[in-house]
Each structure stands twice: as C-alpha cells, then as structure tokens.
Protein backbone atom coordinates (compact mmCIF):
# COMPACT_ATOMS: atom_id res chain seq x y z
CA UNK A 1 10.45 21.31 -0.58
CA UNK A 2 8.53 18.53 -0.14
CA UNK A 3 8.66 15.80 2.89
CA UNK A 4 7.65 12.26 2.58
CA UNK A 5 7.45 10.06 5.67
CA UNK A 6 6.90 6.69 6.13
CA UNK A 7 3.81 5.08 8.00
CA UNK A 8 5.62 3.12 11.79
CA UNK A 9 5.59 -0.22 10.16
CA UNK A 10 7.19 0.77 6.95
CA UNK A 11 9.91 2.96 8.47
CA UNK A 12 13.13 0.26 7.45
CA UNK A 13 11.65 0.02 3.88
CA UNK A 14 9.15 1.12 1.66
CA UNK A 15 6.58 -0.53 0.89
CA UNK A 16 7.69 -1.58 -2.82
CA UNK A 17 10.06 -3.81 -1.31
CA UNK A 18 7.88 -5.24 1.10
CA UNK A 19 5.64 -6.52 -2.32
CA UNK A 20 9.28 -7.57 -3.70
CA UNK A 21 9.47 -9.51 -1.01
CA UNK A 22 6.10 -11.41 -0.96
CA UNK A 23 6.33 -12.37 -4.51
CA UNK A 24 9.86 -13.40 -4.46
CA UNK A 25 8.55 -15.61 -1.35
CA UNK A 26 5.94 -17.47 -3.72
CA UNK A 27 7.09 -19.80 -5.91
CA UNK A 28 4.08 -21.77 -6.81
CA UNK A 29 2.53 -20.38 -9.41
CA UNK A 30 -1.66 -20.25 -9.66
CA UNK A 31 -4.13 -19.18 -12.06
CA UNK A 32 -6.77 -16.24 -12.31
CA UNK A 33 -9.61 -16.78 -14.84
CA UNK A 34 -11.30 -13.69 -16.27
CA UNK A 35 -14.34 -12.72 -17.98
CA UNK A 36 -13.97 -10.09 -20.19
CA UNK A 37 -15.44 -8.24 -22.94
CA UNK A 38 -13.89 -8.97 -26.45
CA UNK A 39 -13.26 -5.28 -26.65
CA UNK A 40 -11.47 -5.07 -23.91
CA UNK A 41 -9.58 -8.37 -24.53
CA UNK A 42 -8.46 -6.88 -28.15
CA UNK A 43 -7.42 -3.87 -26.19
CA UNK A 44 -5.30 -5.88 -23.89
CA UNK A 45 -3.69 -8.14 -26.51
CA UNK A 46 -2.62 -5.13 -28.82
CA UNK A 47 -1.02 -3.18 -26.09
CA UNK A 48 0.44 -6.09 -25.51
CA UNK A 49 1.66 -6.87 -28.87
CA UNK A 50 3.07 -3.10 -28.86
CA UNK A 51 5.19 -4.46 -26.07
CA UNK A 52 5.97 -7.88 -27.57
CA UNK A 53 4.35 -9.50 -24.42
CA UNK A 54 1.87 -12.14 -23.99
CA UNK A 55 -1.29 -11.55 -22.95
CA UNK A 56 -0.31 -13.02 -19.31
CA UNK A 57 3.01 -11.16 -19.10
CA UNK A 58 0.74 -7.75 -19.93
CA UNK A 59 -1.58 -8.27 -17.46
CA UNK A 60 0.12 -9.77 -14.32
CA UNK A 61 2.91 -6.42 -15.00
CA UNK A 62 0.15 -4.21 -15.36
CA UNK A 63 -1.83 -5.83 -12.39
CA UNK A 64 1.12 -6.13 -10.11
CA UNK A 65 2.12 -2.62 -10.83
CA UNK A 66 -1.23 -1.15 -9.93
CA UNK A 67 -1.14 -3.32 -6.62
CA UNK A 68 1.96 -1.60 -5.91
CA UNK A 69 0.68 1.93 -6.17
CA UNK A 70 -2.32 0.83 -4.60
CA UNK A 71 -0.45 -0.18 -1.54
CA UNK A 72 2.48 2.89 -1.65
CA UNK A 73 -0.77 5.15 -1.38
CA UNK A 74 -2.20 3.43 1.69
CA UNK A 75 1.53 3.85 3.09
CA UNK A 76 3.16 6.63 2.05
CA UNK A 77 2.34 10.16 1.52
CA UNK A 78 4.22 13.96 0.83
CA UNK A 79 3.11 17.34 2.20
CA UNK A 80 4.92 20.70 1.68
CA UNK A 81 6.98 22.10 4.34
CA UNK A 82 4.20 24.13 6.24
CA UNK A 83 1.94 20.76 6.26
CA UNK A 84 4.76 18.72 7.20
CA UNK A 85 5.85 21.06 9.90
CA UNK A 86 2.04 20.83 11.93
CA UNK A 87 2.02 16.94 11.33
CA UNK A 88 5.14 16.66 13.25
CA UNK A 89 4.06 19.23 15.47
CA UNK A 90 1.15 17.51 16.19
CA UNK A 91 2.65 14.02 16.34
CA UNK A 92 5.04 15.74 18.29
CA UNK A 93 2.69 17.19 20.85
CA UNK A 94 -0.53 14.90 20.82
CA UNK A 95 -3.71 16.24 23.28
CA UNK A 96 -4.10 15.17 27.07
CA UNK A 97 -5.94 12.15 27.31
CA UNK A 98 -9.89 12.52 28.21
CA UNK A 99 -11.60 10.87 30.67
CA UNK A 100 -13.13 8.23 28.03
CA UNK A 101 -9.15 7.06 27.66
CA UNK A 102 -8.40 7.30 31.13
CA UNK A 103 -10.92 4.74 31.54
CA UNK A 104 -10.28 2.53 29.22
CA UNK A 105 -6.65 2.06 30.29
CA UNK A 106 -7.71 1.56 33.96
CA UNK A 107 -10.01 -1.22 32.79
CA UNK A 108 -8.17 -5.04 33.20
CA UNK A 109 -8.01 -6.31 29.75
CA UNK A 110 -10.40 -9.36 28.96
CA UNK A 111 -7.18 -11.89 28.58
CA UNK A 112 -6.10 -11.25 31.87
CA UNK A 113 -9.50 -11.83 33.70
C-alpha cells in the first residue's frame, strides 16, 4: 500500500486548497496577452467549443489546473511501504552533526552583532 505524506508546511492542508485559497483571495481580475500560432489557437478554440467554453474559460481552467499539479508535485509525493518505511526511518534517525555544523551553530548570527 502506498503512503503519501505531506511536505512541514502543508501538513493542515494540501496544497490544492492552499491555491483555492489564493484565488478566492483575488478579486480583481487582470489580463494575460498571448502570442500564439493560429494552429494552436484553432486547437484551443475547438476543444473549447467541444466543451461549450470560451476561449478564456478554456484556457484559465486548463492553465489553473496545470498550476495546480505543478505545485501538488513540488509538495506532495507517494512511495510504497518499503520506501516509506526508510524515509521515516531516516527522518526518524537523522546523522550526528559534523564539525562543519557544529560550527556554524556556534557562530553569532549577523543580526545579533
């Protein structure tokens, strides 16, 4: 069976909602201007027509649903049991800290000098 977790800033919800969340927050509305080959323009507007959408309506779906997956891949990700089962273990159980990292966290930090 597969596991999913969630990255530490995403842990109270995914990430979908988080995008929910942004675009409910905007309500003034902009513009994006394209250039476009006419190909792909006929493309657009019969896939659109398929789905008795405007041209707009197609695009900012299709666009915002891509940005979606975009994002859920930067933040989310599955592994089967046995991959799952070292990631914790090694989350669980990270390495001693070198003398490079010792170091560093005796050094005062530049705001406080």
């Amino acid at each position: 069976m597969a596991k999913t977790r969630l990255a530490p800033s995403e842990s109270s919800r995914s990430a979908a909602a988080v995008v929910a969340a942004r675009a409910s927050a905007a309500d003034a509305k902009g513009s994006i201007n394209l250039r476009i080959e006419t190909g792909t323009r006929q493309l657009i507007d019969d896939a659109a027509a398929v789905l008795g959408k405007t041209r707009t309506e197609f695009m900012v779906e299709s666009a915002r649903r891509q940005a979606v997956d975009v994002l859920l891949d930067q933040r989310l990700f599955t592994l089967d049991s046995e991959r799952y089962d070292a990631f914790m273990h090694a989350l669980d159980n990270p390495p001693a800290p070198g003398p490079k990292l010792k170091a560093l966290l005796r050094r005062t930090p530049a705001w406080q000098k």
